[in-house]
N, C-alpha and C. Protein backbone atom coordinates (compact mmCIF):
# COMPACT_ATOMS: atom_id res chain seq x y z
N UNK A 1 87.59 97.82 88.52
CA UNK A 1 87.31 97.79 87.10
C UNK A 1 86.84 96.39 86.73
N UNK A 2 85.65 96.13 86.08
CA UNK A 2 85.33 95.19 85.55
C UNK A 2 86.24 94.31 84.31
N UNK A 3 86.20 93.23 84.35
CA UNK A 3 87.44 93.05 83.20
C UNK A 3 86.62 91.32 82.62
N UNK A 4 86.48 91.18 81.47
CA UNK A 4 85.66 90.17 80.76
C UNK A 4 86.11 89.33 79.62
N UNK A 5 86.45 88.48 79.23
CA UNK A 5 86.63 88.05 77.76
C UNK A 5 85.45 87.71 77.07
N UNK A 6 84.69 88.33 77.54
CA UNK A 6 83.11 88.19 76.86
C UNK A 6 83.41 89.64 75.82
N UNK A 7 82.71 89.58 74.73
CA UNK A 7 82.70 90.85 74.15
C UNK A 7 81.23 91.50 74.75
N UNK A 8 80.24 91.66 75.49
CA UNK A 8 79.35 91.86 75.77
C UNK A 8 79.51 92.95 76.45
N UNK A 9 78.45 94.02 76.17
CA UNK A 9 78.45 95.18 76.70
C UNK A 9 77.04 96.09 77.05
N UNK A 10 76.49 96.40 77.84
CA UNK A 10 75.13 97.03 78.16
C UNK A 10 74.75 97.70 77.57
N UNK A 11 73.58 98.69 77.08
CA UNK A 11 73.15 99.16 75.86
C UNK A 11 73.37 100.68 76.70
N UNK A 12 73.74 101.15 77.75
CA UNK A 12 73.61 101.94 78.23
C UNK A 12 75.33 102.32 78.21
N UNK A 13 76.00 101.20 77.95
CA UNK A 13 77.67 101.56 78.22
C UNK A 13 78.08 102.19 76.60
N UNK A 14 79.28 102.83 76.80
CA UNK A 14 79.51 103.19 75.03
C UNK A 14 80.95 102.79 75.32
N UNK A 15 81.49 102.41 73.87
CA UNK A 15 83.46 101.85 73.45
C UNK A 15 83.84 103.28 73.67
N UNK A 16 85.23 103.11 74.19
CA UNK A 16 86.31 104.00 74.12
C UNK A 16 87.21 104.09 73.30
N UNK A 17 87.55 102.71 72.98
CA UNK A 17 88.55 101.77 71.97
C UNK A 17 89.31 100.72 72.58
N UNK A 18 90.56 100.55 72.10
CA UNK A 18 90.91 99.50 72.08
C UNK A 18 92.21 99.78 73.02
N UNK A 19 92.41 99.29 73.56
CA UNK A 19 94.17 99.77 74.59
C UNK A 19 94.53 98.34 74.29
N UNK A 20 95.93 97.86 74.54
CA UNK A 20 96.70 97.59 74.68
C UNK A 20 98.43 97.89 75.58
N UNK A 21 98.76 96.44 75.85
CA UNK A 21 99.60 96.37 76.67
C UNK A 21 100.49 95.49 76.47
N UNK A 22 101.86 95.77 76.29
CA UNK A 22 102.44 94.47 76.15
C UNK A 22 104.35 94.43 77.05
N UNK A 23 104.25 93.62 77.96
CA UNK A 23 105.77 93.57 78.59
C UNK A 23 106.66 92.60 78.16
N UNK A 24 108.00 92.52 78.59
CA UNK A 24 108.96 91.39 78.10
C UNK A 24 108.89 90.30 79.33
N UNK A 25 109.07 89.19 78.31
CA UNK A 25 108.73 87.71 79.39
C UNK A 25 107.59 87.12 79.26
N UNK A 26 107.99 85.80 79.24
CA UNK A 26 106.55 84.93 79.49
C UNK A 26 106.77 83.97 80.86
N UNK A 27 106.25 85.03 82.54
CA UNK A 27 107.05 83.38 83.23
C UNK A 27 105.76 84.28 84.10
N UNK A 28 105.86 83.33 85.94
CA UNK A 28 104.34 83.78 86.39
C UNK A 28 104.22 85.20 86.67
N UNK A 29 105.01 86.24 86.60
CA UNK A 29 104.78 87.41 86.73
C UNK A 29 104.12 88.22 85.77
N UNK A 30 104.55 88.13 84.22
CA UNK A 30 104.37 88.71 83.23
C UNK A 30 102.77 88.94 82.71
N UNK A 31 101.77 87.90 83.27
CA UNK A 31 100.53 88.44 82.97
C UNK A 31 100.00 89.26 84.09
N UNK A 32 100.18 89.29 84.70
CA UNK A 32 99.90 90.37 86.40
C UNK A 32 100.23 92.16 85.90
N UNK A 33 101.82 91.99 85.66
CA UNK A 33 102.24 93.17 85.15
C UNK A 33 101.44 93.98 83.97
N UNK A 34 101.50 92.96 82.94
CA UNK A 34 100.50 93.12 81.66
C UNK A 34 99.07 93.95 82.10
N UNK A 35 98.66 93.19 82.94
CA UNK A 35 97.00 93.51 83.74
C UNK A 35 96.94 94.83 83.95
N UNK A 36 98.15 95.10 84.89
CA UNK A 36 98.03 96.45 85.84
C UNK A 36 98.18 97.55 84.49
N UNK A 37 99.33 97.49 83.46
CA UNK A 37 99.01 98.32 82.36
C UNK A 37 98.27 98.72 81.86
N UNK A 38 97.72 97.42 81.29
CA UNK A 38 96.47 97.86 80.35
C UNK A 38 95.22 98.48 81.38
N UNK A 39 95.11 97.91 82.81
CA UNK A 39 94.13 99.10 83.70
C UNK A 39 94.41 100.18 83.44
N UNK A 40 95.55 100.84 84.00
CA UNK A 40 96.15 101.85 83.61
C UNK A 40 95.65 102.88 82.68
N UNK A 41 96.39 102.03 81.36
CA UNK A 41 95.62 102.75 79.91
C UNK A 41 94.55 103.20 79.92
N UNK A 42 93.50 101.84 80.43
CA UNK A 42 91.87 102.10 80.12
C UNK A 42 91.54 103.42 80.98
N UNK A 43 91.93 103.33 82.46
CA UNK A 43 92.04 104.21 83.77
C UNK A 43 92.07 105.76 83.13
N UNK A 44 92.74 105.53 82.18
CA UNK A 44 93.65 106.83 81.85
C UNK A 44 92.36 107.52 80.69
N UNK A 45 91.90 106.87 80.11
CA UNK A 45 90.89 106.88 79.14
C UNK A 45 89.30 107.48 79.93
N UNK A 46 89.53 106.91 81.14
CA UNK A 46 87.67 106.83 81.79
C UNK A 46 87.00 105.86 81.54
N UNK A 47 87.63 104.68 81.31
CA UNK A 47 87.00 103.29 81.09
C UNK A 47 86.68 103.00 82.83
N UNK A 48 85.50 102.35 82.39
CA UNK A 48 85.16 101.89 83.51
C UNK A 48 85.60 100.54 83.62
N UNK A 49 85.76 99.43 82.45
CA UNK A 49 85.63 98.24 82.44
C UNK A 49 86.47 97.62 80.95
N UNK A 50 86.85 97.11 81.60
CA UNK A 50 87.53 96.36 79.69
C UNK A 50 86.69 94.14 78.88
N UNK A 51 86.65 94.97 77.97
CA UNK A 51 85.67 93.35 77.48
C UNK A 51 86.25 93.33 76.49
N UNK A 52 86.53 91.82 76.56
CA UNK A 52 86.91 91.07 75.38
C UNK A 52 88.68 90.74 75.25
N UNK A 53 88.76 90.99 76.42
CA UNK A 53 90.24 90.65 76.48
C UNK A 53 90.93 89.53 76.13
N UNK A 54 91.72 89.79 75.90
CA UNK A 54 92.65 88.62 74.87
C UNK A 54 94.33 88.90 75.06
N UNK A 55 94.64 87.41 75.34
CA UNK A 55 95.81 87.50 75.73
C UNK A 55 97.00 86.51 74.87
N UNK A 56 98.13 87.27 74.43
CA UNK A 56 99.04 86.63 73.49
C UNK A 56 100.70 86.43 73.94
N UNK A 57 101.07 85.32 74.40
CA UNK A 57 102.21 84.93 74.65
C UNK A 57 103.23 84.97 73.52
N UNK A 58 104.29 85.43 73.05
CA UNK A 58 104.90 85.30 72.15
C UNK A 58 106.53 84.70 73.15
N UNK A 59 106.85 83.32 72.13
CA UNK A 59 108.07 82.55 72.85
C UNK A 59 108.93 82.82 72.29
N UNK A 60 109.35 83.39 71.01
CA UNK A 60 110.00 83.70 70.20
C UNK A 60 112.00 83.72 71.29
N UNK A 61 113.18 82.80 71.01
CA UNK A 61 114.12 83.12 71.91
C UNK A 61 114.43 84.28 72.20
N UNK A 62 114.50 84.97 71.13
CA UNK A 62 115.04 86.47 71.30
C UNK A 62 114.15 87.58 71.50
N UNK A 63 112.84 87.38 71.93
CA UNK A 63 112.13 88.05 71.86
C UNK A 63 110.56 87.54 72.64
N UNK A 64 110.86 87.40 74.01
CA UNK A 64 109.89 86.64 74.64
C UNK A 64 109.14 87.59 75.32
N UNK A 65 107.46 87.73 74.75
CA UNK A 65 106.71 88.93 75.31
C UNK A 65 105.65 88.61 75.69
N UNK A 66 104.69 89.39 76.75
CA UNK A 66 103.46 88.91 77.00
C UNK A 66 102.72 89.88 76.92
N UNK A 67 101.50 90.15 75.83
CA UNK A 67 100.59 91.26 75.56
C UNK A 67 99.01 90.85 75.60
N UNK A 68 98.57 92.01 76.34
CA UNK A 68 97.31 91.84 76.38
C UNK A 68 96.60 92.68 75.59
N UNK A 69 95.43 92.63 74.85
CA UNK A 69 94.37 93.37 74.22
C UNK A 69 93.24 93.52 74.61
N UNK A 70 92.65 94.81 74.87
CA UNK A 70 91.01 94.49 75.28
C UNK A 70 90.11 95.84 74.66
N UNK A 71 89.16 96.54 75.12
CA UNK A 71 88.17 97.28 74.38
C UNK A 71 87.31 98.14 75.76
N UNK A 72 88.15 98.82 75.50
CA UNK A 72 87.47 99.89 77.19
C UNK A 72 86.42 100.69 76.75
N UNK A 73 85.24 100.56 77.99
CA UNK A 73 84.34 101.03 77.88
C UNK A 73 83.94 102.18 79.03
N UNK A 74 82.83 102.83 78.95
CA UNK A 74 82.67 103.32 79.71
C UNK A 74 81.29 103.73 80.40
């Protein structure tokens, strides 16, 4: 699967929407895990590729999460 933080997309590809993913933790595992989800999602959709991904650490003590956002296409 192609995966981009470019929002750029071929005139021949069309949006699926938007998936999201988000796990508990911010340490070196937690964006890996995050990754394989949101494939997943898109996977699950018929995305071929996700663009524009964006990624949000939240440190919060009681509440430490790592979520990703992106825009599956296909």
């Amino acid at each position: 699967m192609r995966i981009s933080t470019l929002p750029a997309k071929a005139a021949t590809e069309t949006e699926l929407g938007v998936v999201y993913a988000s796990v508990e933790g911010v340490n070196e595992h937690s964006y890996e895990e995050c990754l394989a989800e949101l494939e997943e999602k898109a996977k699950a959709l018929g995305a071929t590729a996700l663009i524009g991904l964006q990624l949000v650490q939240s440190q919060f003590q009681w509440n430490q999460r790592t979520s990703l956002l992106a825009t599956a296409i296909k």
